[in-house]
PDB file of N, CA and C in Angstrom:
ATOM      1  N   UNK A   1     -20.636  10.390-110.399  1.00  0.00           N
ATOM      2  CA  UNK A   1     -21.523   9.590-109.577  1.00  0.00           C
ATOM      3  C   UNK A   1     -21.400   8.102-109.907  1.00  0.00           C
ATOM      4  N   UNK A   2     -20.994   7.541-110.965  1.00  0.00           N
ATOM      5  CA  UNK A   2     -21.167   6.623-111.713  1.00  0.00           C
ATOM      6  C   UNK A   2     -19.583   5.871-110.726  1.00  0.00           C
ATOM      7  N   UNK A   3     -18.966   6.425-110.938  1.00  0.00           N
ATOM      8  CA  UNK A   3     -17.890   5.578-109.995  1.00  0.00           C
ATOM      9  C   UNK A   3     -17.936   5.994-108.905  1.00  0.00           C
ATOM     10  N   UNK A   4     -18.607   6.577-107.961  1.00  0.00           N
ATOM     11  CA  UNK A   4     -18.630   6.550-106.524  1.00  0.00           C
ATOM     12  C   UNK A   4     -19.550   5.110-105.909  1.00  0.00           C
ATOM     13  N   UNK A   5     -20.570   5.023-107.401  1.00  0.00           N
ATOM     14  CA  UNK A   5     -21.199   3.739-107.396  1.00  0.00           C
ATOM     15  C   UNK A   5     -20.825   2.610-107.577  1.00  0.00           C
ATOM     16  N   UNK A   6     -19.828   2.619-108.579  1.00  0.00           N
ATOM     17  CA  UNK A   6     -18.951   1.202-108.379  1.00  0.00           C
ATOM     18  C   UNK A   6     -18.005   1.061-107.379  1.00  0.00           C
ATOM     19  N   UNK A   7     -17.443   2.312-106.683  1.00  0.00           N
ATOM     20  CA  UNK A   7     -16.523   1.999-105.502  1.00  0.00           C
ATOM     21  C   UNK A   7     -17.845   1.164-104.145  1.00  0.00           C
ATOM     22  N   UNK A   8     -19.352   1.822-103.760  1.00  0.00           N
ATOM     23  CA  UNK A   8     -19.679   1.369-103.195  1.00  0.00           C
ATOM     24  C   UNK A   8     -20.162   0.005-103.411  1.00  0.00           C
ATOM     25  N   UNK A   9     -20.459  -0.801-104.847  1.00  0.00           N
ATOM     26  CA  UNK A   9     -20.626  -2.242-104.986  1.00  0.00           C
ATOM     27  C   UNK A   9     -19.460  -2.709-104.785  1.00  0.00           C
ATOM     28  N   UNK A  10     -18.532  -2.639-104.949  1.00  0.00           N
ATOM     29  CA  UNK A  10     -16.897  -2.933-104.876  1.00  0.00           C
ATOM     30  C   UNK A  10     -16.896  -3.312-103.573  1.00  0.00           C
ATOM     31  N   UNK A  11     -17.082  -2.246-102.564  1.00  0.00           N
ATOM     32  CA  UNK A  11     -16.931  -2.316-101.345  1.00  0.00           C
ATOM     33  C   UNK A  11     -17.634  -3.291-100.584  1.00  0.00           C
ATOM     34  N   UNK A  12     -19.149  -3.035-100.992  1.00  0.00           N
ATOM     35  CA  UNK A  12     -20.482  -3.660-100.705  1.00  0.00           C
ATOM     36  C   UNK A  12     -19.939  -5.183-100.726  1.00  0.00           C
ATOM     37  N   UNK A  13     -19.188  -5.666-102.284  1.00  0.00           N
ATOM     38  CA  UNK A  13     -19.294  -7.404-102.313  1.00  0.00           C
ATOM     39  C   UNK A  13     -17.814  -8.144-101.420  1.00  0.00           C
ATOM     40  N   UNK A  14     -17.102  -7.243-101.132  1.00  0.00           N
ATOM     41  CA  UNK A  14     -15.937  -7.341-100.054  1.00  0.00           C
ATOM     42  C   UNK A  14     -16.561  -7.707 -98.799  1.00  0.00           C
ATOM     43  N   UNK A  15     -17.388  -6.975 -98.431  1.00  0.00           N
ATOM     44  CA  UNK A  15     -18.022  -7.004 -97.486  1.00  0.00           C
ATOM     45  C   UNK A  15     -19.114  -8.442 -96.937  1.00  0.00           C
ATOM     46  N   UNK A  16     -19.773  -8.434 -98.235  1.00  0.00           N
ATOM     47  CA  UNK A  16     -20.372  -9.868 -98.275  1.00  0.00           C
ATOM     48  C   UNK A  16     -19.626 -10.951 -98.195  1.00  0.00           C
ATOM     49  N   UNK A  17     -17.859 -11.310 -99.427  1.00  0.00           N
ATOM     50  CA  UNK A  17     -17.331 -12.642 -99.159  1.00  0.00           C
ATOM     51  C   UNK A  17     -16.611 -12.351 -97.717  1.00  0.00           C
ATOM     52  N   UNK A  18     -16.369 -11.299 -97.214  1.00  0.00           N
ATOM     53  CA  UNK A  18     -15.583 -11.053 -95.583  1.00  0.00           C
ATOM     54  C   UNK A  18     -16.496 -12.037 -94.996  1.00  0.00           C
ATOM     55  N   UNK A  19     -17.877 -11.380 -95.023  1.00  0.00           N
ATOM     56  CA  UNK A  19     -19.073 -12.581 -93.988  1.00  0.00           C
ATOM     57  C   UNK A  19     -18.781 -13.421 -94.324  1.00  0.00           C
ATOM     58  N   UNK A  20     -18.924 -14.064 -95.777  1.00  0.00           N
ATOM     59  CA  UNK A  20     -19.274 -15.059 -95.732  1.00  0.00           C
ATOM     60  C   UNK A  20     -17.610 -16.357 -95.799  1.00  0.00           C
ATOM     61  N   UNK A  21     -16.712 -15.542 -95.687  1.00  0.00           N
ATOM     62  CA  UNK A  21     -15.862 -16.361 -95.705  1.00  0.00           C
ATOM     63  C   UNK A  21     -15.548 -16.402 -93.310  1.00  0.00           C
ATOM     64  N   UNK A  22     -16.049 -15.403 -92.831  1.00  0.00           N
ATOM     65  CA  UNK A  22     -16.373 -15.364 -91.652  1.00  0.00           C
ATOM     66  C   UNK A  22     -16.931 -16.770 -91.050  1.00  0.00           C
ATOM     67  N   UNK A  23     -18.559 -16.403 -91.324  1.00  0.00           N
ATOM     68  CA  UNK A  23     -19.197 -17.683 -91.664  1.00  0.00           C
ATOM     69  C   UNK A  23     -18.795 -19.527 -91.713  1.00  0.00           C
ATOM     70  N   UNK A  24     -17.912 -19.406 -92.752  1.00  0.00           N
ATOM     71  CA  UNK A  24     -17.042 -20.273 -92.791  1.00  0.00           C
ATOM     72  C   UNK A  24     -16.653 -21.119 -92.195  1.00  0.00           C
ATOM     73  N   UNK A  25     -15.278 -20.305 -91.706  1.00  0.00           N
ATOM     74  CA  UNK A  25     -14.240 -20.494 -91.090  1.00  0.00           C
ATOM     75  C   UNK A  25     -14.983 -20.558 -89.316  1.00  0.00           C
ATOM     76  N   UNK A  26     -16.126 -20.311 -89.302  1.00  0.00           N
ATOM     77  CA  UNK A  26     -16.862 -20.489 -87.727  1.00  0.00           C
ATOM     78  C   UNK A  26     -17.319 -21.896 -87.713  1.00  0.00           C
ATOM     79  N   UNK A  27     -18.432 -22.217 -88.884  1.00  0.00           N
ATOM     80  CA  UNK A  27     -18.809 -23.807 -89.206  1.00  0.00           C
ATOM     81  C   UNK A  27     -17.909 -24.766 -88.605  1.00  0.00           C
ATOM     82  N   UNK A  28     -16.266 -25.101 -89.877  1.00  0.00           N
ATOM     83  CA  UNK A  28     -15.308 -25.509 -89.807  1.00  0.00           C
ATOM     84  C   UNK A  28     -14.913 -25.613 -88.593  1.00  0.00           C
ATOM     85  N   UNK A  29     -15.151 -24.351 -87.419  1.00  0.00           N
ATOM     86  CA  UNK A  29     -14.507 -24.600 -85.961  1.00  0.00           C
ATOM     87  C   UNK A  29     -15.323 -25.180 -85.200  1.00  0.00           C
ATOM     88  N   UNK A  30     -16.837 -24.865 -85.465  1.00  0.00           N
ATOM     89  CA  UNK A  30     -18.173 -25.076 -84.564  1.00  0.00           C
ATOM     90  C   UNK A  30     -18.127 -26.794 -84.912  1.00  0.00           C
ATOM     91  N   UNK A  31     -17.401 -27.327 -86.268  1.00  0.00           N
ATOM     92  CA  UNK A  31     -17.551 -29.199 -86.384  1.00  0.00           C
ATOM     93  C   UNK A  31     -16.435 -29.778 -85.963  1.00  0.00           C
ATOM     94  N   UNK A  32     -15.145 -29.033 -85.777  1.00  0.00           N
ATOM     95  CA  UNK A  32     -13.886 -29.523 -85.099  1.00  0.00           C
ATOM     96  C   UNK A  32     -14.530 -29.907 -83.499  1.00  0.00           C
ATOM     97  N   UNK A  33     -14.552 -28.921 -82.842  1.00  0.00           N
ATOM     98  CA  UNK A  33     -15.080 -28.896 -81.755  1.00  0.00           C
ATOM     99  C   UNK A  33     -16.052 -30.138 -81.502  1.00  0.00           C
ATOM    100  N   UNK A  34     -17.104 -29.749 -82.371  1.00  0.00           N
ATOM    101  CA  UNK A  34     -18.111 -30.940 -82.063  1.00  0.00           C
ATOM    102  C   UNK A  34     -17.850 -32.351 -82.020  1.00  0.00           C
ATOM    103  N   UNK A  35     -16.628 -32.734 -82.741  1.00  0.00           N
ATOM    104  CA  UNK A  35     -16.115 -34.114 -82.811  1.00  0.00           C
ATOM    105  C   UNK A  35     -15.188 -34.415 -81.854  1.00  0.00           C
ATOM    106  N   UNK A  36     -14.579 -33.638 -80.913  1.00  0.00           N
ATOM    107  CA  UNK A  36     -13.866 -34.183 -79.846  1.00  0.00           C
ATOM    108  C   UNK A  36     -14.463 -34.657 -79.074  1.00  0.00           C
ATOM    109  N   UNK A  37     -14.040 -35.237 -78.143  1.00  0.00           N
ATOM    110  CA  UNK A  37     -15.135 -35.785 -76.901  1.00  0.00           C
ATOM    111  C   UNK A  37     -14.623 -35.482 -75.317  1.00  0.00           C
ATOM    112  N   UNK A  38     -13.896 -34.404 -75.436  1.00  0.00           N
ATOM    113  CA  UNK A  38     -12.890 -33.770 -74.595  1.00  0.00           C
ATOM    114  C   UNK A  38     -13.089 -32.529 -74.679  1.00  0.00           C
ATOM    115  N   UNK A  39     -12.410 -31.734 -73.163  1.00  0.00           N
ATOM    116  CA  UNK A  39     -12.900 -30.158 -73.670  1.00  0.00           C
ATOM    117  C   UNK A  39     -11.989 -29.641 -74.597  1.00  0.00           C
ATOM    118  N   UNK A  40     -11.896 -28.534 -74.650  1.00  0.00           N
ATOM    119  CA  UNK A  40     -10.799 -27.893 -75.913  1.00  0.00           C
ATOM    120  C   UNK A  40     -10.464 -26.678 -75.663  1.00  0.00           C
ATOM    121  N   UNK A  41      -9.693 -25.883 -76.388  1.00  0.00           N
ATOM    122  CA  UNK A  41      -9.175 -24.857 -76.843  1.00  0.00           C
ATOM    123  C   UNK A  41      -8.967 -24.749 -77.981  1.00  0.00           C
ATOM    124  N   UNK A  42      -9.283 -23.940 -78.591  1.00  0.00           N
ATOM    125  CA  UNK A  42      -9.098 -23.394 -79.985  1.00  0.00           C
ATOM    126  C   UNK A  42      -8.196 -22.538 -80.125  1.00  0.00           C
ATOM    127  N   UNK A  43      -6.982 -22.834 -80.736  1.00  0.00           N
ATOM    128  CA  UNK A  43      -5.707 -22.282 -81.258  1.00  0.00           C
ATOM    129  C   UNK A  43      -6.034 -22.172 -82.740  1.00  0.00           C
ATOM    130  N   UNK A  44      -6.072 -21.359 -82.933  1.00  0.00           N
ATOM    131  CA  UNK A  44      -5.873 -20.834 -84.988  1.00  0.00           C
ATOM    132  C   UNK A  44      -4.832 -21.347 -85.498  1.00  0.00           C
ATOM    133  N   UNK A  45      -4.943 -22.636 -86.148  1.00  0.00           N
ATOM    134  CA  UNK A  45      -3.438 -22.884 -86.771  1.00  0.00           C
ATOM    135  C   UNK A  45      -4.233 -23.459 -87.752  1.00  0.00           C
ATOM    136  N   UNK A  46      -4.176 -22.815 -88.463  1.00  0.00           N
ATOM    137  CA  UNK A  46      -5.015 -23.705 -89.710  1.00  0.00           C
ATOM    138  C   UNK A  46      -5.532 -24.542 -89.022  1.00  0.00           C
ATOM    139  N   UNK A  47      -6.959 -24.010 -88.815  1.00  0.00           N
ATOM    140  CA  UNK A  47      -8.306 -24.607 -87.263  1.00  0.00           C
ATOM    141  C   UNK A  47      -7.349 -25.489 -87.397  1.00  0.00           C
ATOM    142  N   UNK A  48      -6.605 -26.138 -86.318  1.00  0.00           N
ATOM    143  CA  UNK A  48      -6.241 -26.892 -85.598  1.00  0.00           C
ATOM    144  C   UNK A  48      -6.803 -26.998 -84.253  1.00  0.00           C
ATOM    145  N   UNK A  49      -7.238 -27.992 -83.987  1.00  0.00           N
ATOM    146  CA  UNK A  49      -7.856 -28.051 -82.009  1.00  0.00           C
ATOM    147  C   UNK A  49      -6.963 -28.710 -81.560  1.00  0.00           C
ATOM    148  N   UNK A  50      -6.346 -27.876 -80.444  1.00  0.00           N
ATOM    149  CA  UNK A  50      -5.587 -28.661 -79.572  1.00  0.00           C
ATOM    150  C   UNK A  50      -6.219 -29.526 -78.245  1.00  0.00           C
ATOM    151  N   UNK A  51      -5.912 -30.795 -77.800  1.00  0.00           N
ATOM    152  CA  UNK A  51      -6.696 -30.902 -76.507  1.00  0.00           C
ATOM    153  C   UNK A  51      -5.914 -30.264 -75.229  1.00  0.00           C
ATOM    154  N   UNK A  52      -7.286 -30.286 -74.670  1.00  0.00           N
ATOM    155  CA  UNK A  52      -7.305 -29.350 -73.406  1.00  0.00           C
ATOM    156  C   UNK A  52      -5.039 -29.446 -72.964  1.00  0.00           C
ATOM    157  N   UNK A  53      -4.764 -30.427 -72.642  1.00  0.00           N
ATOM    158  CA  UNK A  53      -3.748 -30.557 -71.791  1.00  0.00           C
ATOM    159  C   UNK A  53      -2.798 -29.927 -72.527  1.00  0.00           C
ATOM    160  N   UNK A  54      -2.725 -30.158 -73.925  1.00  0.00           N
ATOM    161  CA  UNK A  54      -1.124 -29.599 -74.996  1.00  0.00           C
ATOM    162  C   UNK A  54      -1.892 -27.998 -74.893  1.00  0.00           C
ATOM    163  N   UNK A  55      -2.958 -27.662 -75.282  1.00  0.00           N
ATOM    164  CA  UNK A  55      -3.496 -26.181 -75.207  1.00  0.00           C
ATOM    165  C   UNK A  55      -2.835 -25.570 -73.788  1.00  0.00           C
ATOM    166  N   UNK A  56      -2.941 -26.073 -72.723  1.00  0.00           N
ATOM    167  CA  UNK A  56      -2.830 -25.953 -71.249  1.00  0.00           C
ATOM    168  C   UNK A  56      -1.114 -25.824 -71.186  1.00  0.00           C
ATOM    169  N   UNK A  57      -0.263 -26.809 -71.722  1.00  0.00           N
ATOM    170  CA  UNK A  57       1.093 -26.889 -71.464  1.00  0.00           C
ATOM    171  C   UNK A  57       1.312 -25.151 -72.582  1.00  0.00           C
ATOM    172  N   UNK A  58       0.914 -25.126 -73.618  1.00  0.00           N
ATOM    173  CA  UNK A  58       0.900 -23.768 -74.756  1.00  0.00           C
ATOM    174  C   UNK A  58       0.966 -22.338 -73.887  1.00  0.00           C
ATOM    175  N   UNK A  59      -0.019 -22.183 -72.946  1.00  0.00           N
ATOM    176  CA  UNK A  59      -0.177 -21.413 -72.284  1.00  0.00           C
ATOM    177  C   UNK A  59       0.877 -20.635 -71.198  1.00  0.00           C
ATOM    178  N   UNK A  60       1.211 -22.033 -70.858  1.00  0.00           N
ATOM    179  CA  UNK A  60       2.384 -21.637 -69.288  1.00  0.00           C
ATOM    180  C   UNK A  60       3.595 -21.523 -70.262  1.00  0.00           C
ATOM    181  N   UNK A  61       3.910 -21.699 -71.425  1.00  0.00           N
ATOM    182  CA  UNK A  61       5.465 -21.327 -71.911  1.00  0.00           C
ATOM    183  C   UNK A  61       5.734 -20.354 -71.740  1.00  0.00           C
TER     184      UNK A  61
END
């Protein structure tokens, strides 16, 4: 029982830095965003924001 219990804290604190590295990485996009003054697209490149038009040309390749 004793290690079925440490597999579930094990699991349990995976679970917590997943959120909270989730969390994160949303902030980081939710203040990229907020500082353009243009619309956007969000491409994942190491949060990179592309503006609307290079996002737009990305698309039709």
């Amino acid at each position: 029982m004793g290690q079925e219990t440490s597999k579930l804290e094990a699991s349990a604190a995976r679970a917590v830095e997943d959120t909270q590295a989730h969390e994160a990485r949303d902030r980081t996009l939710d203040s990229c965003v907020r500082r353009e003054r243009r619309p956007v697209i969000v491409f994942e490149e190491g949060y990179k924001i592309l503006p609307l038009e290079e996002a737009l040309a990305r698309l039709n390749e």
